[in-house]
N, C-alpha and C. Protein backbone atom coordinates (compact mmCIF):
# COMPACT_ATOMS: atom_id res chain seq x y z
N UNK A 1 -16.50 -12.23 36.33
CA UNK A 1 -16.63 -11.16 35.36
C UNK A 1 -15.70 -11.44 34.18
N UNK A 2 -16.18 -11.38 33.05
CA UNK A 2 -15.47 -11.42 31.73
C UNK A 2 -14.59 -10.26 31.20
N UNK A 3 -13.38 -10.53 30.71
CA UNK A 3 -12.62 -9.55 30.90
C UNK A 3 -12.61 -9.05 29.32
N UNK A 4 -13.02 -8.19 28.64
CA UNK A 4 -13.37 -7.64 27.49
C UNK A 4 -11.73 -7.37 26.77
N UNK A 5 -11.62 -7.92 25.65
CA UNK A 5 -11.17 -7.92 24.63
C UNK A 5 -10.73 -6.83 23.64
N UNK A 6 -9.44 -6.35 24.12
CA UNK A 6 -9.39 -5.00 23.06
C UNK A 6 -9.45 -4.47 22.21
N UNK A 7 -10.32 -3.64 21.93
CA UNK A 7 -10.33 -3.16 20.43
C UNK A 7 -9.08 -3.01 19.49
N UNK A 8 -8.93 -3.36 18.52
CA UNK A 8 -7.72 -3.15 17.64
C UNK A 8 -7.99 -2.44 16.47
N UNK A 9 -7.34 -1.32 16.22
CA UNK A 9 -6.97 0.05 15.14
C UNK A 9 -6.73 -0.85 14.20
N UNK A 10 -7.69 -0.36 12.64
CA UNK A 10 -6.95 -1.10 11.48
C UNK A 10 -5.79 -0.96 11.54
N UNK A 11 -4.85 -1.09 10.30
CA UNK A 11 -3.74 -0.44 10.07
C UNK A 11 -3.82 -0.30 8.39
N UNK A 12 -3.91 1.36 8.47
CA UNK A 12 -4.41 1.50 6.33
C UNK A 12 -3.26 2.47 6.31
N UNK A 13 -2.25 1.72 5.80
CA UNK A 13 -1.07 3.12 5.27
C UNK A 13 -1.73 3.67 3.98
N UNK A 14 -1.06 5.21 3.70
CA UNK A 14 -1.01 5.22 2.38
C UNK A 14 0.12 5.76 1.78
N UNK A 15 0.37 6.01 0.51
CA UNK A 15 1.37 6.68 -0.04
C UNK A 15 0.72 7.08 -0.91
N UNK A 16 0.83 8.68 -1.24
CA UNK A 16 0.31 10.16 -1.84
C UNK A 16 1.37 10.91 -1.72
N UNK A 17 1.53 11.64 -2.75
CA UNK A 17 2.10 13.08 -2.34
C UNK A 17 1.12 14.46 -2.33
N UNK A 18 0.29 14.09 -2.46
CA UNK A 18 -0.85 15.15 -2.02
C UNK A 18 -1.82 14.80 -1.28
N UNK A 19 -2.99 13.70 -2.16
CA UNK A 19 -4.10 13.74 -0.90
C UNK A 19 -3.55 13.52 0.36
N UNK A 20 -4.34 13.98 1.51
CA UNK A 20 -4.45 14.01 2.77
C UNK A 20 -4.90 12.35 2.94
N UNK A 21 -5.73 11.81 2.45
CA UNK A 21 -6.15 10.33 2.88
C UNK A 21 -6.39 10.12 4.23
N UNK A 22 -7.49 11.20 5.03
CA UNK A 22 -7.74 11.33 6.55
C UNK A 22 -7.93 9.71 7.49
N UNK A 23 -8.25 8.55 6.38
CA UNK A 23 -8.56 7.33 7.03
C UNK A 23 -7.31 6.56 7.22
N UNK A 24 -6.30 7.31 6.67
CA UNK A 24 -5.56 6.26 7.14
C UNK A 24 -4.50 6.05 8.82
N UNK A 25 -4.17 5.60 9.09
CA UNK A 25 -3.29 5.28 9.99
C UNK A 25 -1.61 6.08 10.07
N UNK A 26 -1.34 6.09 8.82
CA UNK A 26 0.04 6.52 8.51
C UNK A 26 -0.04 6.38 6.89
N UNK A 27 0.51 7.91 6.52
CA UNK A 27 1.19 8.40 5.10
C UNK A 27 2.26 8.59 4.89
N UNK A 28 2.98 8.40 3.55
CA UNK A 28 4.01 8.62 3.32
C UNK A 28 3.82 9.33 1.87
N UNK A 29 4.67 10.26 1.58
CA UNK A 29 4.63 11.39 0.41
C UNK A 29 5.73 11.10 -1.12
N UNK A 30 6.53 10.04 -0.39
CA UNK A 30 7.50 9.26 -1.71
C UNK A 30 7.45 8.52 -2.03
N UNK A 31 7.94 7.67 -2.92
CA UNK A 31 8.19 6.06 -2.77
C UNK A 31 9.18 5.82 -1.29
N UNK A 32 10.47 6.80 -1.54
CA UNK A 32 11.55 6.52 -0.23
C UNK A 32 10.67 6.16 0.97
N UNK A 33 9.97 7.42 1.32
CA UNK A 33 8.93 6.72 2.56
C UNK A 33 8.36 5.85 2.53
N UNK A 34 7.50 5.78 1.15
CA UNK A 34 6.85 4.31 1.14
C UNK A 34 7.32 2.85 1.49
N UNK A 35 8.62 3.25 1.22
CA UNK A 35 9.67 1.70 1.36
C UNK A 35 10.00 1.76 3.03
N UNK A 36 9.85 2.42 3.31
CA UNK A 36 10.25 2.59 4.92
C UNK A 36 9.22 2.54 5.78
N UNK A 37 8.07 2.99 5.28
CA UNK A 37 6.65 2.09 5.72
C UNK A 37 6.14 0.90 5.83
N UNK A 38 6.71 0.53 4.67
CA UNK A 38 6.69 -1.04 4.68
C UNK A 38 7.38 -1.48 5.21
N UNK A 39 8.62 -1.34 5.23
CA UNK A 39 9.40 -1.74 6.04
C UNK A 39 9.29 -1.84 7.50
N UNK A 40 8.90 -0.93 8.08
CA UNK A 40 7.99 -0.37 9.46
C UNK A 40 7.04 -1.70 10.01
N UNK A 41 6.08 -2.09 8.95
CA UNK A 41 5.01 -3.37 8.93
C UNK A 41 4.97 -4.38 8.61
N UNK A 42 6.63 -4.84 8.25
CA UNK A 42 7.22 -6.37 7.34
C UNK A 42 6.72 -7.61 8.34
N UNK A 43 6.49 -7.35 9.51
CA UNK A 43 6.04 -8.15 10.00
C UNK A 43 4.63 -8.65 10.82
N UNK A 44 3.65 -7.60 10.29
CA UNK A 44 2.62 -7.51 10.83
C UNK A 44 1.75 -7.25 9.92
N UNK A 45 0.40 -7.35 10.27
CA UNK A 45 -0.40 -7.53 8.77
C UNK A 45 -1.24 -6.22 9.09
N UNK A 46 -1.50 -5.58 7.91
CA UNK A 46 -1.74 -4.26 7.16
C UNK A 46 -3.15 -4.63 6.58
N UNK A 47 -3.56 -3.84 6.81
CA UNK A 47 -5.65 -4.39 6.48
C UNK A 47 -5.80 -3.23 5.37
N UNK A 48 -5.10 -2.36 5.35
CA UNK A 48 -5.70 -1.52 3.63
C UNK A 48 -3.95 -1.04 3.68
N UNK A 49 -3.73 -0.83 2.30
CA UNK A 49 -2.32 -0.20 1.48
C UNK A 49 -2.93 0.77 0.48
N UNK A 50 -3.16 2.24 0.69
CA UNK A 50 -3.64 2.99 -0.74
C UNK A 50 -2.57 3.37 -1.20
N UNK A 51 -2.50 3.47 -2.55
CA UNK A 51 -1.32 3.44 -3.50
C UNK A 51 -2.19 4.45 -4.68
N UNK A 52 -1.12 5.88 -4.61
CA UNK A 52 -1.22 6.47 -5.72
C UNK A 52 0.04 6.42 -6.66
N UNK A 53 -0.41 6.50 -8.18
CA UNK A 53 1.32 6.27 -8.84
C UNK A 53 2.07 7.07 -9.45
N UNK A 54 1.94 8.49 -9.66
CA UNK A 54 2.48 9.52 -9.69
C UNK A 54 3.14 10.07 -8.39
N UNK A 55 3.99 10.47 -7.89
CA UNK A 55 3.79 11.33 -6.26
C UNK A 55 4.94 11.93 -6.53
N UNK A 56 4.96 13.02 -7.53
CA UNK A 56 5.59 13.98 -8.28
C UNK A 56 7.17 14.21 -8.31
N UNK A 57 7.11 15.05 -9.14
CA UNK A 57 8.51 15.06 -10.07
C UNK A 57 8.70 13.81 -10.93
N UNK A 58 10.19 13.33 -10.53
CA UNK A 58 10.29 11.99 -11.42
C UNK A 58 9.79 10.77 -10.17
N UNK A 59 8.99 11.01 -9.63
CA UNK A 59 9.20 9.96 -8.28
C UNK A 59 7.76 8.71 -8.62
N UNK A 60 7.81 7.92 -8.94
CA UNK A 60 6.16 7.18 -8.44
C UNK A 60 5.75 6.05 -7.66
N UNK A 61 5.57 5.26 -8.25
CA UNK A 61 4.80 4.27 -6.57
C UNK A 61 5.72 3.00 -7.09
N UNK A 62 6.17 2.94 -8.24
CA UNK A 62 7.30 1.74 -8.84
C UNK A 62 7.91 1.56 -7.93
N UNK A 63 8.79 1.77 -7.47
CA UNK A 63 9.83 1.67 -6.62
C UNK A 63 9.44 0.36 -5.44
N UNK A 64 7.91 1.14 -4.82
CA UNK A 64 7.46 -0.01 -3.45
C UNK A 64 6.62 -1.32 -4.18
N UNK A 65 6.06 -1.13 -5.56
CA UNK A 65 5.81 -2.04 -6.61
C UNK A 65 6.86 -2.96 -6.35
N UNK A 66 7.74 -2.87 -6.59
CA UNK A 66 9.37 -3.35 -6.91
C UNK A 66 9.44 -4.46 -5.66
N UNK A 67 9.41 -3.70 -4.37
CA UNK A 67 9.94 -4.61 -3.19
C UNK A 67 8.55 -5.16 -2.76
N UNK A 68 7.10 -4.86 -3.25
CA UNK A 68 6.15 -5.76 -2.94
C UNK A 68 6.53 -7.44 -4.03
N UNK A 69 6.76 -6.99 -5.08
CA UNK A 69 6.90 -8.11 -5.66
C UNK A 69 8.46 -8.93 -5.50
N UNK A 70 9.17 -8.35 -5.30
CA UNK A 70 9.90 -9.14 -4.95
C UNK A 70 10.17 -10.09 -3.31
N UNK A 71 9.60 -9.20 -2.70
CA UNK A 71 9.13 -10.03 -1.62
C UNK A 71 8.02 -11.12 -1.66
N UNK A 72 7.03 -11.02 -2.48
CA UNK A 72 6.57 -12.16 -2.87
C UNK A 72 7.44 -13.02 -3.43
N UNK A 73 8.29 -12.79 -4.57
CA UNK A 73 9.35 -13.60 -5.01
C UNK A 73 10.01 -14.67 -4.33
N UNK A 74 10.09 -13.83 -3.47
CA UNK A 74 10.82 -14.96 -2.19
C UNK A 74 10.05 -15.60 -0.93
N UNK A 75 9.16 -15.36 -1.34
CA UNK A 75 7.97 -16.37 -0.95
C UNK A 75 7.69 -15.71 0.71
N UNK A 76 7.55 -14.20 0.35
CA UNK A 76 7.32 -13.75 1.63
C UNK A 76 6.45 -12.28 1.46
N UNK A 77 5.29 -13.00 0.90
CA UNK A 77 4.56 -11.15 0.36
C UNK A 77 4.09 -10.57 1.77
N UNK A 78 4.42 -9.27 1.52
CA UNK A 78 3.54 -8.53 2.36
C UNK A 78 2.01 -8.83 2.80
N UNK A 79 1.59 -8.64 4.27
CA UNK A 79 0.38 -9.33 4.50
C UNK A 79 -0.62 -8.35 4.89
N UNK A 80 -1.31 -8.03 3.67
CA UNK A 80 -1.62 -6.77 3.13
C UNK A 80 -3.56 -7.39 3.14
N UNK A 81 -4.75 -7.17 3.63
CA UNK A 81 -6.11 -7.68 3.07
C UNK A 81 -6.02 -6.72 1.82
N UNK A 82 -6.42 -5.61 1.92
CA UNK A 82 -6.40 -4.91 0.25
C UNK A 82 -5.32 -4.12 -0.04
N UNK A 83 -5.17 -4.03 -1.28
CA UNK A 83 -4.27 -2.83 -1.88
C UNK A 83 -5.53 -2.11 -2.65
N UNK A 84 -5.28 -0.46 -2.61
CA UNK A 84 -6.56 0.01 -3.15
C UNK A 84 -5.35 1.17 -4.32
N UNK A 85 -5.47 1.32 -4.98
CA UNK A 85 -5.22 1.70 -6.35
C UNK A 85 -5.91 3.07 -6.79
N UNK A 86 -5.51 4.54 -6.78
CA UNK A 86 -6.14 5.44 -6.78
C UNK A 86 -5.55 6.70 -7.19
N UNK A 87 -5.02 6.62 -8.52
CA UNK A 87 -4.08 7.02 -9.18
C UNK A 87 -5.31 7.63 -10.24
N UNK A 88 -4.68 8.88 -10.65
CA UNK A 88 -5.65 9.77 -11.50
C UNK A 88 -5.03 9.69 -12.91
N UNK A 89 -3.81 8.57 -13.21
CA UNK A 89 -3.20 8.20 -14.23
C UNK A 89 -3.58 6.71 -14.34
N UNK A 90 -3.81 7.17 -15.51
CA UNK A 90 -5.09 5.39 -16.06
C UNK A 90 -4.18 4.03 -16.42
N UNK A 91 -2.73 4.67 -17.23
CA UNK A 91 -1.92 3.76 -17.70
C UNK A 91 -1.15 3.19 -16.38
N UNK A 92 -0.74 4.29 -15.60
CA UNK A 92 -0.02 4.07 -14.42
C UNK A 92 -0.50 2.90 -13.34
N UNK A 93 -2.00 3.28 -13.39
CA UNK A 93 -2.68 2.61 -12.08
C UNK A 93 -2.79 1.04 -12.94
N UNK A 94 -3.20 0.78 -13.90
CA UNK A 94 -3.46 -0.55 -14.67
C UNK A 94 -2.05 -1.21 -14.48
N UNK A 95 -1.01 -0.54 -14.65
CA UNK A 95 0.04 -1.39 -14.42
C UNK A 95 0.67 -2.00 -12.88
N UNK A 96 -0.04 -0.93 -12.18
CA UNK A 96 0.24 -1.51 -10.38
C UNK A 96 -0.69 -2.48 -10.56
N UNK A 97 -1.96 -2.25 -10.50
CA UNK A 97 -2.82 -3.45 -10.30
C UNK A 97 -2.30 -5.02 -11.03
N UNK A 98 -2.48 -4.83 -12.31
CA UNK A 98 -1.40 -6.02 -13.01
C UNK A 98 -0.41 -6.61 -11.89
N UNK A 99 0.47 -5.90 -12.09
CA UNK A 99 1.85 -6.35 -11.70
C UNK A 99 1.62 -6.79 -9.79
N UNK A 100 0.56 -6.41 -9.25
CA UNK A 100 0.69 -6.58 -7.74
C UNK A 100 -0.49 -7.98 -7.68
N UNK A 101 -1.29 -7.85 -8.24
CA UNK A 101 -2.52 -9.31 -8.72
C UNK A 101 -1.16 -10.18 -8.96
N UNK A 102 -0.25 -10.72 -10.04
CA UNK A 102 0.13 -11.69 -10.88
C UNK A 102 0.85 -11.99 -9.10
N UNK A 103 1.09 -11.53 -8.65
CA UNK A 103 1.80 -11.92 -7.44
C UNK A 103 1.13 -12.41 -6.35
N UNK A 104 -0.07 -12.50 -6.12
CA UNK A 104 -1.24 -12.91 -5.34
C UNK A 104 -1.85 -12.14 -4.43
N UNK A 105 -1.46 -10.41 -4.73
CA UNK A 105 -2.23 -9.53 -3.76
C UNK A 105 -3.34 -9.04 -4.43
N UNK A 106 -4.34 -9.07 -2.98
CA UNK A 106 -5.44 -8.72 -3.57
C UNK A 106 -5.85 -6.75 -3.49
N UNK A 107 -5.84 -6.42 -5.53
CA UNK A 107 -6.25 -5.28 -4.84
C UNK A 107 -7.09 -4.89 -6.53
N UNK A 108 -7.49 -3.34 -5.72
CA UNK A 108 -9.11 -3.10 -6.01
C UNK A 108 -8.38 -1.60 -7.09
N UNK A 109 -8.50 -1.08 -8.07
CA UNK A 109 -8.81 0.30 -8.28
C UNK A 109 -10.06 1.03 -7.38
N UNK A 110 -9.51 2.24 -7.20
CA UNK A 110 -10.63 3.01 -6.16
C UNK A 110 -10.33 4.24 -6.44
N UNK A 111 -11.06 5.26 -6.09
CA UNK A 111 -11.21 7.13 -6.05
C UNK A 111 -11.16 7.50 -4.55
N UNK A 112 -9.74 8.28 -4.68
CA UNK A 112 -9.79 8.64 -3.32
C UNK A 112 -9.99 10.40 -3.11
């Protein structure tokens, strides 16, 4: 008898400070969390990252911008299949996408 092969749970974080984002796996509502999420998955690979870039007051998604690219920097990017981009701020979201592409992650603008 063949012994069946376990199913494995994506893993789709997101970071919002509002939407709910019901598909994902695990949310975080700051950047602070966001960095501690990642941090959480530095060593395991992450099949969706949704990224909104406002997540209110003075707070936005820069911050985990920051340590995605610099961890690429050092020749150790996050091992991420998409980053999905879903920011209701047009200037905001163009500049994650930019700045997370020039680094070799692949990601998408999307409506969440």
């Amino acid at each position: 008898m063949k012994e069946e092969s376990p199913v494995l749970t994506p893993v789709i974080l997101g970071i919002d400070d509002l939407r709910p984002l019901p598909w994902t796996t695990q949310i975080a509502r700051s950047s602070g969390e966001g960095i501690k999420l990642l941090q959480e998955h530095r060593d395991s690979f992450i099949d969706e990252l949704w990224l909104d870039h406002d997540l209110g007051g003075d707070d936005s998604i820069l911050p985990v911008v920051t340590l995605m690219e610099e961890a690429a920097f050092h020749e150790r990017p996050f091992r991420i299949g998409t980053v999905f981009v879903h920011s209701a701020n047009p200037i905001g979201s163009e500049t994650v996408v930019r700045s997370l592409t020039r680094w070799g992650y692949s990601v998408q603008r999307a409506t969440a």
